[in-house]
Protein backbone atom coordinates (compact mmCIF):
# COMPACT_ATOMS: atom_id res chain seq x y z
CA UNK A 1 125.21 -110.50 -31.75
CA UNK A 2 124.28 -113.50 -33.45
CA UNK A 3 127.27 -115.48 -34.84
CA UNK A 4 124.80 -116.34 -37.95
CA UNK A 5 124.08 -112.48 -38.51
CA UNK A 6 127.96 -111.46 -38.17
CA UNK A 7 129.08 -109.00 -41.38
CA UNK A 8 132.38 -109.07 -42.02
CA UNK A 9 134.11 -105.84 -43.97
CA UNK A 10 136.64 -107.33 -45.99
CA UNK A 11 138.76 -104.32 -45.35
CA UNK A 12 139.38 -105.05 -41.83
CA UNK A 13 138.85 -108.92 -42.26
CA UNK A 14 141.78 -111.57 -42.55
CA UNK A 15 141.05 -115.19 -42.53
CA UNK A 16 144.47 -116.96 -41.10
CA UNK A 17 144.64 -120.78 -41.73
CA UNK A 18 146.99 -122.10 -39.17
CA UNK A 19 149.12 -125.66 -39.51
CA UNK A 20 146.87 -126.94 -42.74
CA UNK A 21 150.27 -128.61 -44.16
CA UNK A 22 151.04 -132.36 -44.73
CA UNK A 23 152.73 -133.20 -42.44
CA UNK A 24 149.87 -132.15 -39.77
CA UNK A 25 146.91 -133.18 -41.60
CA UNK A 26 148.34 -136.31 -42.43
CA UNK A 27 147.73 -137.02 -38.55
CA UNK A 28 144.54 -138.39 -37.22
CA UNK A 29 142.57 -136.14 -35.38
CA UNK A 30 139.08 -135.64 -33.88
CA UNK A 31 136.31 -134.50 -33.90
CA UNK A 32 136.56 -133.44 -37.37
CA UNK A 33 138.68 -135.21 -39.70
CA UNK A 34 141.60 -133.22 -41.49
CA UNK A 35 139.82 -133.73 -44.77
CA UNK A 36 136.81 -131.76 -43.52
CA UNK A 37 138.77 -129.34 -41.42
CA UNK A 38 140.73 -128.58 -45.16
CA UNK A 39 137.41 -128.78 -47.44
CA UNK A 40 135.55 -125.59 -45.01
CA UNK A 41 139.12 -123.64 -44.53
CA UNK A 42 139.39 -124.26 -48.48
CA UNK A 43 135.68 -122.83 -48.77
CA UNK A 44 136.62 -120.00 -46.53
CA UNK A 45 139.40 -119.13 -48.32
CA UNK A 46 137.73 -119.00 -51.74
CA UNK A 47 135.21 -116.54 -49.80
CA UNK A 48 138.02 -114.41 -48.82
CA UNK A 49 139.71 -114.45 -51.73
CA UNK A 50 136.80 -113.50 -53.71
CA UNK A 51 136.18 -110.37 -51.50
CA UNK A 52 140.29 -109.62 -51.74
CA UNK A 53 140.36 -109.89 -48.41
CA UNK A 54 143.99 -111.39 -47.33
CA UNK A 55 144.25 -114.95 -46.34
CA UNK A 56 147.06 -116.16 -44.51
CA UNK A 57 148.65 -119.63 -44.59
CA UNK A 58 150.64 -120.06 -41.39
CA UNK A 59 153.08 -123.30 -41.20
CA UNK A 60 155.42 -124.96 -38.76
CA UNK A 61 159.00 -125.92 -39.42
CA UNK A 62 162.58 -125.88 -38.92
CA UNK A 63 164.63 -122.80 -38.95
CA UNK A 64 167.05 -121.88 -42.59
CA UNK A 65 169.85 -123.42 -40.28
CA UNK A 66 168.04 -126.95 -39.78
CA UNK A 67 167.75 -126.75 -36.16
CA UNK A 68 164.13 -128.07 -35.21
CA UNK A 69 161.71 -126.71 -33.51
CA UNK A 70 158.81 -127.30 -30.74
CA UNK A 71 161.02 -127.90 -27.83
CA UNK A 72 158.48 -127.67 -24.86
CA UNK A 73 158.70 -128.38 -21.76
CA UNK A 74 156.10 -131.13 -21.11
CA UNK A 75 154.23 -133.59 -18.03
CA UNK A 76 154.72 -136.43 -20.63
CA UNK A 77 157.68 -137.36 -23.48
CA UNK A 78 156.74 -136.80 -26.41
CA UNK A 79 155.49 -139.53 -29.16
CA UNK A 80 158.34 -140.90 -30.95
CA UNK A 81 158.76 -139.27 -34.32
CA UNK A 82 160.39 -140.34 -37.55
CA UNK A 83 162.00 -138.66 -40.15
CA UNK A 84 159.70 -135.94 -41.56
CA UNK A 85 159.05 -136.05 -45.63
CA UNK A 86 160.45 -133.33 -47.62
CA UNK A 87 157.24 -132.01 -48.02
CA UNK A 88 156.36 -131.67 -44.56
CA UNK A 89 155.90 -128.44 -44.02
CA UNK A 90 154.40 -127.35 -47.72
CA UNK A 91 150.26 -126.31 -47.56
CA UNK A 92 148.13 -128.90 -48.21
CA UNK A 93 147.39 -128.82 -52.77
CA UNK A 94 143.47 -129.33 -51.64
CA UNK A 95 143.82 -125.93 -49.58
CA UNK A 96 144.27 -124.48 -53.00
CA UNK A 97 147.10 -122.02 -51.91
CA UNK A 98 147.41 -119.09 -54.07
CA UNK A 99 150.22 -116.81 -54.95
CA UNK A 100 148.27 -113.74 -53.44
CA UNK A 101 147.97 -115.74 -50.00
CA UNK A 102 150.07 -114.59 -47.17
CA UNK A 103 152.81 -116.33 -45.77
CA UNK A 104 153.45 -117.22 -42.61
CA UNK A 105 156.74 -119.32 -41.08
CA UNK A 106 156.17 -120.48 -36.71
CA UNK A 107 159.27 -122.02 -35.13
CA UNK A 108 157.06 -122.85 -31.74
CA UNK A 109 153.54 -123.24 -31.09
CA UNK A 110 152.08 -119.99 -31.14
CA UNK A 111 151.38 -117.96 -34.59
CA UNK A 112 151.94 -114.59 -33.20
CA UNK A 113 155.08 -115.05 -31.14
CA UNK A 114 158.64 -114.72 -32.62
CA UNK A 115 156.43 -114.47 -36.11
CA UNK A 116 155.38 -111.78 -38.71
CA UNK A 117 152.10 -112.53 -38.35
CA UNK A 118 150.94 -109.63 -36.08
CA UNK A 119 152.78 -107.16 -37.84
CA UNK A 120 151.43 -108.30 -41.57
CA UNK A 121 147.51 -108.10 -40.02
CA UNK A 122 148.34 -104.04 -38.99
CA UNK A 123 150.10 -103.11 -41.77
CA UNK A 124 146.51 -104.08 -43.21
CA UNK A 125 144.30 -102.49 -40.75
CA UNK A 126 142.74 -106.25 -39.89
CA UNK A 127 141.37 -105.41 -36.75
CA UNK A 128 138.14 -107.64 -36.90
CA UNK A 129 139.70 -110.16 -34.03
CA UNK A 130 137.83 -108.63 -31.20
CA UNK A 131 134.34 -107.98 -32.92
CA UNK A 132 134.00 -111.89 -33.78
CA UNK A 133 135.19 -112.88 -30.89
CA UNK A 134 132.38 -110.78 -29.11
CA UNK A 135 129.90 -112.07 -31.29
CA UNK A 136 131.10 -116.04 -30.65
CA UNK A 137 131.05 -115.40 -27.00
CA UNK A 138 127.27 -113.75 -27.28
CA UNK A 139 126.04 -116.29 -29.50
């Protein structure tokens, strides 16, 4: 299957949008700049949104308690960090987050791990992960 020919039902579909927040798209990063990365997840999500299939905003922060997260173990220390902004962790305004959007809190790196994300996509029936895959890997 052609990745240009994929349908998508939107009753199986989610689109999840993973670390678009300030404080990560403030960073510089390649190949694609964070402003472009935002302006196609924004288009995305307007797509989504207009088929009422769910999109899901998934951030990274601190637990309730204040205790950080993203302890790994690592080859290499990591870069020295400042204080984070108050806003850090809040979706990016150009993303145009909307109330109907799910949302999604990571302590670590992974979304699905220690998260509600898995159980929020079956309790929807999203089960589209494996046909687009297929279809990226064929393409």
């Amino acid at each position: 299957m052609n990745p240009a020919s994929l349908t998508l039902d939107p009753a199986t579909t989610a689109l999840v949008l993973i670390d678009l927040q300030n404080g990560i798209v403030a960073m510089d990063v390649h190949p694609q700049s964070s402003a472009e990365v935002v302006t196609g997840a924004k288009q995305l999500a307007q797509t989504f949104r207009a088929t009422n299939a769910p999109v899901v905003l998934v951030t990274v922060g601190g637990s309730p308690e204040g205790k950080d997260m993203l302890a790994p173990i690592a080859d290499a220390a990591p870069p020295v960090a400042g204080p984070r902004p108050a806003n850090w962790a809040a979706i990016v305004e150009e993303l145009d987050p909307q109330p109907t959007d799910l949302r999604i809190r990571k302590r670590q790196w992974g979304a699905f791990y220690g998260t509600e994300l898995d159980r929020q996509l079956r309790r929807r029936h999203i089960r589209t992960t494996d046909e687009v895959l297929a279809a990226l890997r064929a393409g």
